[in-house]
C-alpha atoms as a PDB file:
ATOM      1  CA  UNK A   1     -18.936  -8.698  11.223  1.00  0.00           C
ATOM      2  CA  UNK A   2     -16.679  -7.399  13.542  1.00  0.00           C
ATOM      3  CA  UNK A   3     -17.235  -3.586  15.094  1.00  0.00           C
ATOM      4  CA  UNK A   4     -14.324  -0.616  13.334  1.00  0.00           C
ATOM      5  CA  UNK A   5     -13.595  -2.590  10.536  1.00  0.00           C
ATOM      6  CA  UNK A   6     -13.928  -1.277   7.053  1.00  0.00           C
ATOM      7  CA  UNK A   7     -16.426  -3.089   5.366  1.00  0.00           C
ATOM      8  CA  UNK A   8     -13.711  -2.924   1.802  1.00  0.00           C
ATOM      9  CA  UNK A   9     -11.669  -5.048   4.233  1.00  0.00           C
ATOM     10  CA  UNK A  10     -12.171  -8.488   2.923  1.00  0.00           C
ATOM     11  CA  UNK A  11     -11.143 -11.684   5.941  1.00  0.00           C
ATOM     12  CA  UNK A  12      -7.954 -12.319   3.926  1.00  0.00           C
ATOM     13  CA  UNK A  13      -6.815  -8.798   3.836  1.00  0.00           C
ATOM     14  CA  UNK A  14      -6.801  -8.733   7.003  1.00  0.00           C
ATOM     15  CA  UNK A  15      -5.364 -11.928   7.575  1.00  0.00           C
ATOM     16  CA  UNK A  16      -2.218 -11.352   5.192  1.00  0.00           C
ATOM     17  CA  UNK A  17      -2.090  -7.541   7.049  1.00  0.00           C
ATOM     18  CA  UNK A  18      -1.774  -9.483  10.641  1.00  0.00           C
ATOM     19  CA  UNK A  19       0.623 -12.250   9.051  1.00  0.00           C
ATOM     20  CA  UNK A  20       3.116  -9.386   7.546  1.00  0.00           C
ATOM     21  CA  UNK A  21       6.493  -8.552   9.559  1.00  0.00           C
ATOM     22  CA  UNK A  22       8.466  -5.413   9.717  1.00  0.00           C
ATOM     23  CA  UNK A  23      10.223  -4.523   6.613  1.00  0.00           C
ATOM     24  CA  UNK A  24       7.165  -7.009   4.761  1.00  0.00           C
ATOM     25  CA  UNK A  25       5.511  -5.281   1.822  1.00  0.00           C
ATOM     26  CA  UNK A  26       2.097  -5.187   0.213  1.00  0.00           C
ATOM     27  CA  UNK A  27       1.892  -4.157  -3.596  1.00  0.00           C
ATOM     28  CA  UNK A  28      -1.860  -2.033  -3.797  1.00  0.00           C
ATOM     29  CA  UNK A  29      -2.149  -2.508  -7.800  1.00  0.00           C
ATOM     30  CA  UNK A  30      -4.355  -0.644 -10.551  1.00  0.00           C
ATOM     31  CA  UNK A  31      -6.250  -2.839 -12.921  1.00  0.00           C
ATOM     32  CA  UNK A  32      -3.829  -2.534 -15.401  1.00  0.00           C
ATOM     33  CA  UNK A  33      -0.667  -4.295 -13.137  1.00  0.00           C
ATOM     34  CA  UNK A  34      -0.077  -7.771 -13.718  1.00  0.00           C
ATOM     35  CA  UNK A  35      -0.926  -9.151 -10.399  1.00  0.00           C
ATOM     36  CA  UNK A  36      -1.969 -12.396 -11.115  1.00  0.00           C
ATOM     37  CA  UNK A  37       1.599 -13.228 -12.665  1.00  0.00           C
ATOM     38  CA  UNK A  38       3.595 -11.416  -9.921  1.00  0.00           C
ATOM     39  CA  UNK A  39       2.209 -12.021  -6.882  1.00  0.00           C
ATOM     40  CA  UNK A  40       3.440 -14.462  -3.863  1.00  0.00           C
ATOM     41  CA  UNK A  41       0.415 -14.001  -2.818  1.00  0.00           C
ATOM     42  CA  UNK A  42      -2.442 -12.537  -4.628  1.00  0.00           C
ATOM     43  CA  UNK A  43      -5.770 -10.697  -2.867  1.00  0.00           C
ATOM     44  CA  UNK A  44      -8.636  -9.278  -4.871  1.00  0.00           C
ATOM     45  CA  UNK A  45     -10.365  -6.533  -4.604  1.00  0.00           C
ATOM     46  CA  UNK A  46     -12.432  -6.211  -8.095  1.00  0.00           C
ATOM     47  CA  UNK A  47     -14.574  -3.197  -8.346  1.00  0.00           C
ATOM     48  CA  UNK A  48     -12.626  -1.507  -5.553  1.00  0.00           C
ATOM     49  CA  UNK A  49     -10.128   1.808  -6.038  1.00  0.00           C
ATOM     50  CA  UNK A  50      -7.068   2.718  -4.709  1.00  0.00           C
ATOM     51  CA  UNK A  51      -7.993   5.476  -2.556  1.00  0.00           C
ATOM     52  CA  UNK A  52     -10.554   4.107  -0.137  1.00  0.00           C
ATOM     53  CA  UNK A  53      -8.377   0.542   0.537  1.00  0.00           C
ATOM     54  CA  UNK A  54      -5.826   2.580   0.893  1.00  0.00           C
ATOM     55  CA  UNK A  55      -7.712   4.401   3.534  1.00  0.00           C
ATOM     56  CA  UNK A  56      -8.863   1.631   5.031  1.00  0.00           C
ATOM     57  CA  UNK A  57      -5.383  -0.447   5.305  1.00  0.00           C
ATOM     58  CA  UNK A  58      -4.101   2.423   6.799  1.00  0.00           C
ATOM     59  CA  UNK A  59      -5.904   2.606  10.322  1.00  0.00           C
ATOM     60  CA  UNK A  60      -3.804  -0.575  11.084  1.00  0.00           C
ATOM     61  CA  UNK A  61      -0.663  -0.596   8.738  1.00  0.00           C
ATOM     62  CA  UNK A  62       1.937   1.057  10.686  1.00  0.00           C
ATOM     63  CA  UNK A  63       4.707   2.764   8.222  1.00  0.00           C
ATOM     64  CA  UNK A  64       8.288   1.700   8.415  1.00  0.00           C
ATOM     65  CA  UNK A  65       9.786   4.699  10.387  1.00  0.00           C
ATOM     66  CA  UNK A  66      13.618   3.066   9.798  1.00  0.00           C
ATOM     67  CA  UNK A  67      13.690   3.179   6.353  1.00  0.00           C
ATOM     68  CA  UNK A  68      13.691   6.991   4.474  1.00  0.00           C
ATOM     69  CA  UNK A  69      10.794   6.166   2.086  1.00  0.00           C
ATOM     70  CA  UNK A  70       8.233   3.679   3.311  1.00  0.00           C
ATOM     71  CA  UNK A  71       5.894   4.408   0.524  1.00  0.00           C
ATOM     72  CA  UNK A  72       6.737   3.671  -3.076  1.00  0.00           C
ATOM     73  CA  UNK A  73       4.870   4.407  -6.336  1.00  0.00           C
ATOM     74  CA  UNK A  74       5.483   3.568  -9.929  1.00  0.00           C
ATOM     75  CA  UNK A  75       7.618   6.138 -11.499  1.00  0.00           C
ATOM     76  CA  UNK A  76       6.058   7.713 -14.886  1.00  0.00           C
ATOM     77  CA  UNK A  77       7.898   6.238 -17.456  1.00  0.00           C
ATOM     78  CA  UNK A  78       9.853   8.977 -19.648  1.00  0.00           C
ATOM     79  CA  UNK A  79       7.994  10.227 -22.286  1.00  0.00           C
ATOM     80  CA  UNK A  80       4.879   9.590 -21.346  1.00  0.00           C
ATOM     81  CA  UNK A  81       2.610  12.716 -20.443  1.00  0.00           C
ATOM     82  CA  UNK A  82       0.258  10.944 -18.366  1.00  0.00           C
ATOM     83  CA  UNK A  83      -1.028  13.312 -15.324  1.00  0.00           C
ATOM     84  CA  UNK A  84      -0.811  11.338 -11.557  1.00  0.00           C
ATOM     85  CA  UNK A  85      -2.934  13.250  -9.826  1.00  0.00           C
ATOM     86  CA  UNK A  86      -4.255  10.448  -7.588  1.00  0.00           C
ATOM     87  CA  UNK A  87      -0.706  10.462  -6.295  1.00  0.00           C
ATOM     88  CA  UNK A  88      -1.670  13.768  -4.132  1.00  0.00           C
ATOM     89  CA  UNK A  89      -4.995  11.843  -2.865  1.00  0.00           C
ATOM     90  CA  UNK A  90      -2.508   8.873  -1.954  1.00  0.00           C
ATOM     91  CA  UNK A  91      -0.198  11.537   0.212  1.00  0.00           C
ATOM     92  CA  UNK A  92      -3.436  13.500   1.679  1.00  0.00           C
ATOM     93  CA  UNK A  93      -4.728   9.974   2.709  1.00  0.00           C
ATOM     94  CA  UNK A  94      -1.185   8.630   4.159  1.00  0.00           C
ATOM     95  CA  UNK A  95      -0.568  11.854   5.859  1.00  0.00           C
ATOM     96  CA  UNK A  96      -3.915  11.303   7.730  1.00  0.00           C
ATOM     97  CA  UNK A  97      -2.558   8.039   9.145  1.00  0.00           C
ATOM     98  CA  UNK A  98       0.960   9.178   9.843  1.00  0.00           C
ATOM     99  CA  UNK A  99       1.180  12.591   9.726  1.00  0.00           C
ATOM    100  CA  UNK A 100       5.042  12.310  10.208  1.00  0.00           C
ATOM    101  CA  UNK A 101       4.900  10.780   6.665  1.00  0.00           C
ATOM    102  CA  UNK A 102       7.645  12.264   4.194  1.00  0.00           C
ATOM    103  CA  UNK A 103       7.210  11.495   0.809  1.00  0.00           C
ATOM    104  CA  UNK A 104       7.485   9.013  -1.873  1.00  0.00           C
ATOM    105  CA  UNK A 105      10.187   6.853  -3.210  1.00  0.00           C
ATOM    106  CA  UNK A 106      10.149   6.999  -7.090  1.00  0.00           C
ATOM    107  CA  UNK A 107      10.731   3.512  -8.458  1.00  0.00           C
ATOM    108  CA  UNK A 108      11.440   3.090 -12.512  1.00  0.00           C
ATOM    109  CA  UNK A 109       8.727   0.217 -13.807  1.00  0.00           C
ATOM    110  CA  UNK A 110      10.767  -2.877 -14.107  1.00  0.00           C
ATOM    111  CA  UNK A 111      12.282  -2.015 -10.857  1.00  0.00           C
ATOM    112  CA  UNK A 112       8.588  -1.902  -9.279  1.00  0.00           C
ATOM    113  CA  UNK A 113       8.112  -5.065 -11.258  1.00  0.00           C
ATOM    114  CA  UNK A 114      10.992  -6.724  -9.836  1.00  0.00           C
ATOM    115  CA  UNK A 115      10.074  -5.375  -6.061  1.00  0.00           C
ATOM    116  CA  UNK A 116       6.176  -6.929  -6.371  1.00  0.00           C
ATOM    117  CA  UNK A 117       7.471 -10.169  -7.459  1.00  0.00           C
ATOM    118  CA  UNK A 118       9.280 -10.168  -3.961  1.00  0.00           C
ATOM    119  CA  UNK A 119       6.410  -8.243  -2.189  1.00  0.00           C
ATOM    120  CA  UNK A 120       4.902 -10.455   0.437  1.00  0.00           C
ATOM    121  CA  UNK A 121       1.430  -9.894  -1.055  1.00  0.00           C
ATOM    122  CA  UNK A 122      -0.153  -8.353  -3.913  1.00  0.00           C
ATOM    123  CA  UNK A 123      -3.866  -6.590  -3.207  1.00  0.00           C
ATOM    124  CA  UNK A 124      -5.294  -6.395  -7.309  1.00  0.00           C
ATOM    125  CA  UNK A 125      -7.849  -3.377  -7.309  1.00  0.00           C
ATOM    126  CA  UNK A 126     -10.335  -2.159 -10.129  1.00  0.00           C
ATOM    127  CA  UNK A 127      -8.508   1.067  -9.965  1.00  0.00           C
ATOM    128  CA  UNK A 128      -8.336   2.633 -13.456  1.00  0.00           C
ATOM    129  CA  UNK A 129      -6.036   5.607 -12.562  1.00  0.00           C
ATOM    130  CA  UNK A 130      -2.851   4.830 -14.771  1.00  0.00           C
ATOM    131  CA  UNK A 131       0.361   4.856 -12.577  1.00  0.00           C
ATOM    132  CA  UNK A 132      -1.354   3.879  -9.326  1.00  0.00           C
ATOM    133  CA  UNK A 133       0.522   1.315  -7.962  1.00  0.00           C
ATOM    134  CA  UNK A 134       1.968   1.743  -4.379  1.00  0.00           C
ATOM    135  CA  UNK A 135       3.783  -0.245  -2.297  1.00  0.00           C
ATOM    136  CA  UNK A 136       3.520   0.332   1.408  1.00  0.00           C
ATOM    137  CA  UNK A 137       6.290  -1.470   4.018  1.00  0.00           C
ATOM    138  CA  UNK A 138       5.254  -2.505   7.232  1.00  0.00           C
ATOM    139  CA  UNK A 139       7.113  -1.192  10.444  1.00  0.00           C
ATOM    140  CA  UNK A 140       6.261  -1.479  13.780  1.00  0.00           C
ATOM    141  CA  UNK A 141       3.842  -0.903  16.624  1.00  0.00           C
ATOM    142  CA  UNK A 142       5.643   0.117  19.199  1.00  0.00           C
ATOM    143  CA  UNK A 143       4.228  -1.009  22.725  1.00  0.00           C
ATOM    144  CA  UNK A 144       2.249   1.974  25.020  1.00  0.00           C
ATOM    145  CA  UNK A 145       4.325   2.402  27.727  1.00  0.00           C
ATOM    146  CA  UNK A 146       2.570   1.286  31.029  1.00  0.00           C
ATOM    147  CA  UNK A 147       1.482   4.043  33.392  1.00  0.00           C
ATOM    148  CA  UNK A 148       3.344   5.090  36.469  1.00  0.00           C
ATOM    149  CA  UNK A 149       1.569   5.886  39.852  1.00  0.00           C
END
């Protein structure tokens, strides 16, 4: 065990989190998403929700502050009347992070489908909320600037 880590942080989380590059993104998937036929690379996280890895993978995930929406969630498909209101834990959480966090890019289903299949990893959760699936893209830590005497 190492000291300030989440304990929901499994070794390979945090592996593909230190392997991921700017503008690299990780799919965080409810337990209905097809994962398992999607993902470049798939991580588990059975019996786990969305809220508290997503909690936990923030402390270290930098945001992508070049891009307008570095945050992306499955868009409710038309029709359906299904209430998302795990989305406003998702922004309370993010905002925590990176309080210079805007909002969320809306993405239509097969679109989200089509960006996880290019997503550099896939994290499958037990989360049973319907419609939360995020994707978060990785910017940059920018150096401390040393101090001047």
């Amino acid at each position: 065990m190492l000291k300030g880590i989440p304990t929901i942080m499994s070794p390979e989380l945090l592996s593909v989190l230190l392997s991921m590059g700017h503008g690299d993104e990780l799919v965080i998937a409810d337990g209905n998403f097809p994962a398992s036929s999607m993902a470049r690379r798939l991580l588990r996280a059975d019996g786990h929700g969305v809220p508290p890895l997503l909690d936990a993978i923030m402390r270290f995930f930098p945001l992508d502050a070049y891009v307008p929406h570095p945050v992306a969630l499955m868009a409710v498909v038309p029709g359906d009347t299904a209430k998302t209101v795990i989305w406003d834990e998702y922004r309370d959480i993010i905002r925590r992070h990176d309080p210079g966090f805007g909002d969320f890019e809306l993405v239509e289903r097969f679109a989200f489908y089509e960006r996880a299949q290019k997503a550099y990893a896939i994290l499958a959760t037990g989360e049973s909320a319907i419609y939360a699936n995020i994707i978060l893209k990785k910017g940059v830590v920018k150096p401390e600037l040393p101090h001047t005497k």
